[in-house]
N, C-alpha and C. Protein backbone atom coordinates (compact mmCIF):
# COMPACT_ATOMS: atom_id res chain seq x y z
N UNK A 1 -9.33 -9.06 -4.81
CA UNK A 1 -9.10 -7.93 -5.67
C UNK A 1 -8.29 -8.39 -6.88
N UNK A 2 -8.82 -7.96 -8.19
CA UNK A 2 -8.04 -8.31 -9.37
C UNK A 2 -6.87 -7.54 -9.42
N UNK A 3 -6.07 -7.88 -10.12
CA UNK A 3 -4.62 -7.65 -10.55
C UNK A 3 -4.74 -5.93 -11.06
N UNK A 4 -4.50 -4.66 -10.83
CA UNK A 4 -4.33 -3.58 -11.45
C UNK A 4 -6.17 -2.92 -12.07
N UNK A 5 -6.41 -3.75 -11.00
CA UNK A 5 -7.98 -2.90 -10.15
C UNK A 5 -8.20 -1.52 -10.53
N UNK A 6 -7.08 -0.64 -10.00
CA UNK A 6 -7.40 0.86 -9.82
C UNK A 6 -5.81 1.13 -10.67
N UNK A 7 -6.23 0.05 -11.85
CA UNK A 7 -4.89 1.07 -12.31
C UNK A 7 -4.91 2.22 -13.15
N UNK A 8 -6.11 3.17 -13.57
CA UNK A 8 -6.29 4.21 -13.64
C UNK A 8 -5.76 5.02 -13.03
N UNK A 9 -5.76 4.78 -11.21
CA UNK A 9 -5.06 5.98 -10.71
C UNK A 9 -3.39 6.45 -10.55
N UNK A 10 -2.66 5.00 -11.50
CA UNK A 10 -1.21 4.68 -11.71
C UNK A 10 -0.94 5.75 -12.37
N UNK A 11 -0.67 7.04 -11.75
CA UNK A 11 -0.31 7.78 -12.80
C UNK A 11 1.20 8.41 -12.18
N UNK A 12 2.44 8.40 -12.58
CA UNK A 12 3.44 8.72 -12.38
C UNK A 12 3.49 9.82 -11.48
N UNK A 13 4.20 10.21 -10.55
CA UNK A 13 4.08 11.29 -9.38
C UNK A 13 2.96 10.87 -8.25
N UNK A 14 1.74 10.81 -8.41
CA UNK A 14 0.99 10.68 -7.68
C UNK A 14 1.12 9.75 -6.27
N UNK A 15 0.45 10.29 -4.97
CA UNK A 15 0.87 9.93 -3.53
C UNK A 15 -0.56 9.19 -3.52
N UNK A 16 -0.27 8.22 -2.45
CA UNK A 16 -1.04 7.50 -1.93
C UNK A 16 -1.03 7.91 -0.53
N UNK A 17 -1.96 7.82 0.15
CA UNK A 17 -2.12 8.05 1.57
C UNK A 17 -3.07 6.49 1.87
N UNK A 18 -2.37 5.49 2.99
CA UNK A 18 -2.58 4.50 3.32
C UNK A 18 -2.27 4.35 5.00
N UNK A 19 -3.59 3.08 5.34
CA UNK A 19 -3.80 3.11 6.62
C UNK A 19 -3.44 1.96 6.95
N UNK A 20 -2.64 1.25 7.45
CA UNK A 20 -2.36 0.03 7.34
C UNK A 20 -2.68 -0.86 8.34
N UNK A 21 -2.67 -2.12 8.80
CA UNK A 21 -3.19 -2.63 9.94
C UNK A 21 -2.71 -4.27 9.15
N UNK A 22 -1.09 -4.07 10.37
CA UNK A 22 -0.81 -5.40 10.44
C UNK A 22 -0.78 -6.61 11.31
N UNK A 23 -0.66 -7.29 11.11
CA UNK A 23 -1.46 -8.98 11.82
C UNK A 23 -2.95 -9.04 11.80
N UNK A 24 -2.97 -8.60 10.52
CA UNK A 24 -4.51 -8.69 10.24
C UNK A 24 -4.74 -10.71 9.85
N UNK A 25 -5.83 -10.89 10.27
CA UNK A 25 -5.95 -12.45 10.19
C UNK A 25 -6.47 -12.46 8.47
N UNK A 26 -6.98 -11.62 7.82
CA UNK A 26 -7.36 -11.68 6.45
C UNK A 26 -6.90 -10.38 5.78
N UNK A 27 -5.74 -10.53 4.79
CA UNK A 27 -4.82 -9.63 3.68
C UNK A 27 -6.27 -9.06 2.84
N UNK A 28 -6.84 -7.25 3.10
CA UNK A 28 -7.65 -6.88 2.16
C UNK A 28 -6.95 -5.72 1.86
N UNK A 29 -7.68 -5.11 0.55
CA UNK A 29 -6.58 -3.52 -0.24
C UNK A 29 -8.23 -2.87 -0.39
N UNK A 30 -9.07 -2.28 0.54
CA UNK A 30 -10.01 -0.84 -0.28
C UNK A 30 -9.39 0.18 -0.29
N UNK A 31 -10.42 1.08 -0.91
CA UNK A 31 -9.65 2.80 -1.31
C UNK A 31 -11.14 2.94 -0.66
N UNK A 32 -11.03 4.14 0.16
CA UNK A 32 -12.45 4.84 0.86
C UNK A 32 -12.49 5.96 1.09
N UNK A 33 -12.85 6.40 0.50
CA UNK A 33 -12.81 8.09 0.71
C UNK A 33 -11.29 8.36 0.39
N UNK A 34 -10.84 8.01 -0.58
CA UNK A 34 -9.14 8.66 -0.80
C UNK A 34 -8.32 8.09 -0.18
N UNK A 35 -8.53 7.29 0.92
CA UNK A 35 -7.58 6.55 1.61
C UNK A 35 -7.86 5.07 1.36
N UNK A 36 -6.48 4.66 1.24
CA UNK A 36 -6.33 2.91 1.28
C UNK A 36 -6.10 1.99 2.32
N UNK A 37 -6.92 1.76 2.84
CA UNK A 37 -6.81 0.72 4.03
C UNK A 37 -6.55 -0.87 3.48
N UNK A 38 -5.26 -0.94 4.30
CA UNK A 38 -4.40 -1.89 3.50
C UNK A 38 -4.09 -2.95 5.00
N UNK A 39 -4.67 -4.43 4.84
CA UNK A 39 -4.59 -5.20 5.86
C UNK A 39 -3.42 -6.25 5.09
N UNK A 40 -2.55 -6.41 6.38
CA UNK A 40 -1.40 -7.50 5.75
C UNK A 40 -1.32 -8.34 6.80
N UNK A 41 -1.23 -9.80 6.53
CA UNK A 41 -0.65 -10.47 7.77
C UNK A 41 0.96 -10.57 8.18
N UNK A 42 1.67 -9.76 7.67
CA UNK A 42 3.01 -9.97 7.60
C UNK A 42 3.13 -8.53 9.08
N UNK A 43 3.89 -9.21 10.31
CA UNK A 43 4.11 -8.97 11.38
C UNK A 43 4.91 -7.28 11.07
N UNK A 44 4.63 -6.54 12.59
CA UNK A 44 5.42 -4.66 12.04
C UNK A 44 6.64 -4.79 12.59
N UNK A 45 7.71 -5.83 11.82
CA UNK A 45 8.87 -5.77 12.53
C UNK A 45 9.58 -5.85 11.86
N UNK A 46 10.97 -4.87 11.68
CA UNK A 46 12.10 -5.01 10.53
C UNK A 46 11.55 -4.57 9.02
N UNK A 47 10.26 -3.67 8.91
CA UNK A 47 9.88 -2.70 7.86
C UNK A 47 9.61 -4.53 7.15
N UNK A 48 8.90 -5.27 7.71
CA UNK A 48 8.36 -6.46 7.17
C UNK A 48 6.92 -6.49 6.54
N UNK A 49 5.93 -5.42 7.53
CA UNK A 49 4.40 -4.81 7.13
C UNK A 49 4.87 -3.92 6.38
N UNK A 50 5.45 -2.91 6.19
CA UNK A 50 5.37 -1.92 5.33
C UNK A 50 5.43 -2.45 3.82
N UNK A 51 6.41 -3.43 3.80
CA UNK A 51 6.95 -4.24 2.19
C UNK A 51 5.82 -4.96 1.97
N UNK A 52 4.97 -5.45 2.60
CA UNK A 52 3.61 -6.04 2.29
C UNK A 52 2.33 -4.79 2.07
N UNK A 53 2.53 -3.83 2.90
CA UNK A 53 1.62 -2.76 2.23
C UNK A 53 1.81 -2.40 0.82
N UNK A 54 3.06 -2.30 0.72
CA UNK A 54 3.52 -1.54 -0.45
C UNK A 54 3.38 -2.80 -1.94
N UNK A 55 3.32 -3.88 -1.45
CA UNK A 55 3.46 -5.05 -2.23
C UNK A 55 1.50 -4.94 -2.84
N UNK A 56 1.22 -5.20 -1.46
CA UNK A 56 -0.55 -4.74 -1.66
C UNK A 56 -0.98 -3.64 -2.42
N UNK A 57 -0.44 -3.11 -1.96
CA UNK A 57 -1.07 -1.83 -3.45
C UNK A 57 -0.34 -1.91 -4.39
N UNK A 58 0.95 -1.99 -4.80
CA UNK A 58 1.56 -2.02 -6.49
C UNK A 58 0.41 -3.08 -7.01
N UNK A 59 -0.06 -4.26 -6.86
CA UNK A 59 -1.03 -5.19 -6.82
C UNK A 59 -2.09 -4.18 -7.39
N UNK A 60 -2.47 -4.17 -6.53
CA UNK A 60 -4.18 -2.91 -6.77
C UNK A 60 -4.05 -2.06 -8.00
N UNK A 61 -2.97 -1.40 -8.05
CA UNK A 61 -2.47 -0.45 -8.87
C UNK A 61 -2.15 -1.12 -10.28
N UNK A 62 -1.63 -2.33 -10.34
CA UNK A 62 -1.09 -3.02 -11.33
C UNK A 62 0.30 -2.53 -11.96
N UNK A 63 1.36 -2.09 -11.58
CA UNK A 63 2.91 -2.12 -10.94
C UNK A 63 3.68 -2.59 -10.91
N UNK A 64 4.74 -2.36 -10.82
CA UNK A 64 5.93 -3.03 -10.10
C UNK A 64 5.88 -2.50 -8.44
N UNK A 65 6.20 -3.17 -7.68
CA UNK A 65 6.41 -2.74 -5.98
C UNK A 65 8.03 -1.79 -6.48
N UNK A 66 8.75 -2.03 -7.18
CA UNK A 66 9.80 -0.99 -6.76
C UNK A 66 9.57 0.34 -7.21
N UNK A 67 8.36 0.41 -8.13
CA UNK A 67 7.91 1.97 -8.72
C UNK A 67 7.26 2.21 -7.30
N UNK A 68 7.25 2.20 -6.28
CA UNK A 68 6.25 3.02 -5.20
C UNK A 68 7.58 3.14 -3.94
N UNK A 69 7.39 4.45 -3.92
CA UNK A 69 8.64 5.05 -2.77
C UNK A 69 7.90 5.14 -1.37
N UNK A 70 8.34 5.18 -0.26
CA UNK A 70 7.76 5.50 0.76
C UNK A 70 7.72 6.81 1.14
N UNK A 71 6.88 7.69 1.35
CA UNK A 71 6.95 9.24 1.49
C UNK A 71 7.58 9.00 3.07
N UNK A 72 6.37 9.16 3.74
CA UNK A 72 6.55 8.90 5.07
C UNK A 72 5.80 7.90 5.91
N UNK A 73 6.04 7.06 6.88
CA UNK A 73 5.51 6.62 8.01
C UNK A 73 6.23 5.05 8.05
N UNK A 74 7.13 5.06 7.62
CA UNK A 74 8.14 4.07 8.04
C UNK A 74 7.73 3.02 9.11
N UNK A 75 7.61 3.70 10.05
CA UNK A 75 7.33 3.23 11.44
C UNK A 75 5.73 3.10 11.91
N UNK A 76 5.14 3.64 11.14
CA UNK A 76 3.63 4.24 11.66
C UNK A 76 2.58 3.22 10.86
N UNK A 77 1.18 3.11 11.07
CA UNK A 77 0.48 2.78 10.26
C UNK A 77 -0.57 3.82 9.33
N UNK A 78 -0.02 5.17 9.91
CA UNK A 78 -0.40 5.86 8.63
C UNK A 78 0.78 6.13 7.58
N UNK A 79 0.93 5.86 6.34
CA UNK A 79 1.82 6.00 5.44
C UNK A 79 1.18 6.35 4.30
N UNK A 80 2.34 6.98 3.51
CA UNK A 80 2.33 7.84 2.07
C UNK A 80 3.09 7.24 1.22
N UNK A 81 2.79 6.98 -0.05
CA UNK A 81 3.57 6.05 -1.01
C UNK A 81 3.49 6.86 -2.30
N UNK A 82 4.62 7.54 -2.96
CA UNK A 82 4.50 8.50 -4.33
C UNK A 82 5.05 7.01 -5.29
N UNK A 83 4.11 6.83 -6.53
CA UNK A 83 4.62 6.45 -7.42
C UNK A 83 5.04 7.07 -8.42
N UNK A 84 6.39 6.54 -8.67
CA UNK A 84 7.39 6.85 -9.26
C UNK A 84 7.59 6.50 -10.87
C-alpha cells in the first residue's frame, strides 16, 4: 500500500472503525465495506498491536500516528480511531 492511499478520507473528526488481527505472519491495511482490516505482526501485549494498528493506518491515511486517538477497544480487536 502507497503512502496516504486513502488520504481523501483524512478528514479532521472523522472515526475509523478497524478490525485488527495481530501476529499476523504478513502486515496488510484494506478498507471493505467501511471497515479496515488491519494485520500487524507486532504481538497484543502492553497496547504493542494497537500502536502498530494505529501506525498502519496513519500510513494509509497519509498522517501523523499522533493525529489518530483511540475511541475504543484498547484491549479488543475491534477498535475505533477519531482523527484528530
Amino acid at each position: 500500500m502507497k503512502k496516504g492511499e486513502y488520504a481523501a478520507l483524512a478528514v479532521p473528526g472523522a472515526e475509523f472503525v478497524v478490525k485488527a488481527t495481530p501476529r499476523a505472519r504478513v502486515s496488510s491495511c484494506v478498507l471493505e465495506g467501511g471497515v479496515w482490516r488491519i494485520a500487524v505482526n507486532a504481538p497484543p501485549e502492553e497496547g504493542r498491536a494497537t500502536a502498530a494498528v494505529a501506525e498502519a493506518l496513519a500510513h494509509a491515511l497519509g498522517v501523523a500516528k499522533g493525529r489518530l486517538v483511540l475511541v475504543r477497544g484498547a484491549a479488543s480487536r475491534d477498535k475505533r480511531f477519531r482523527l484528530d
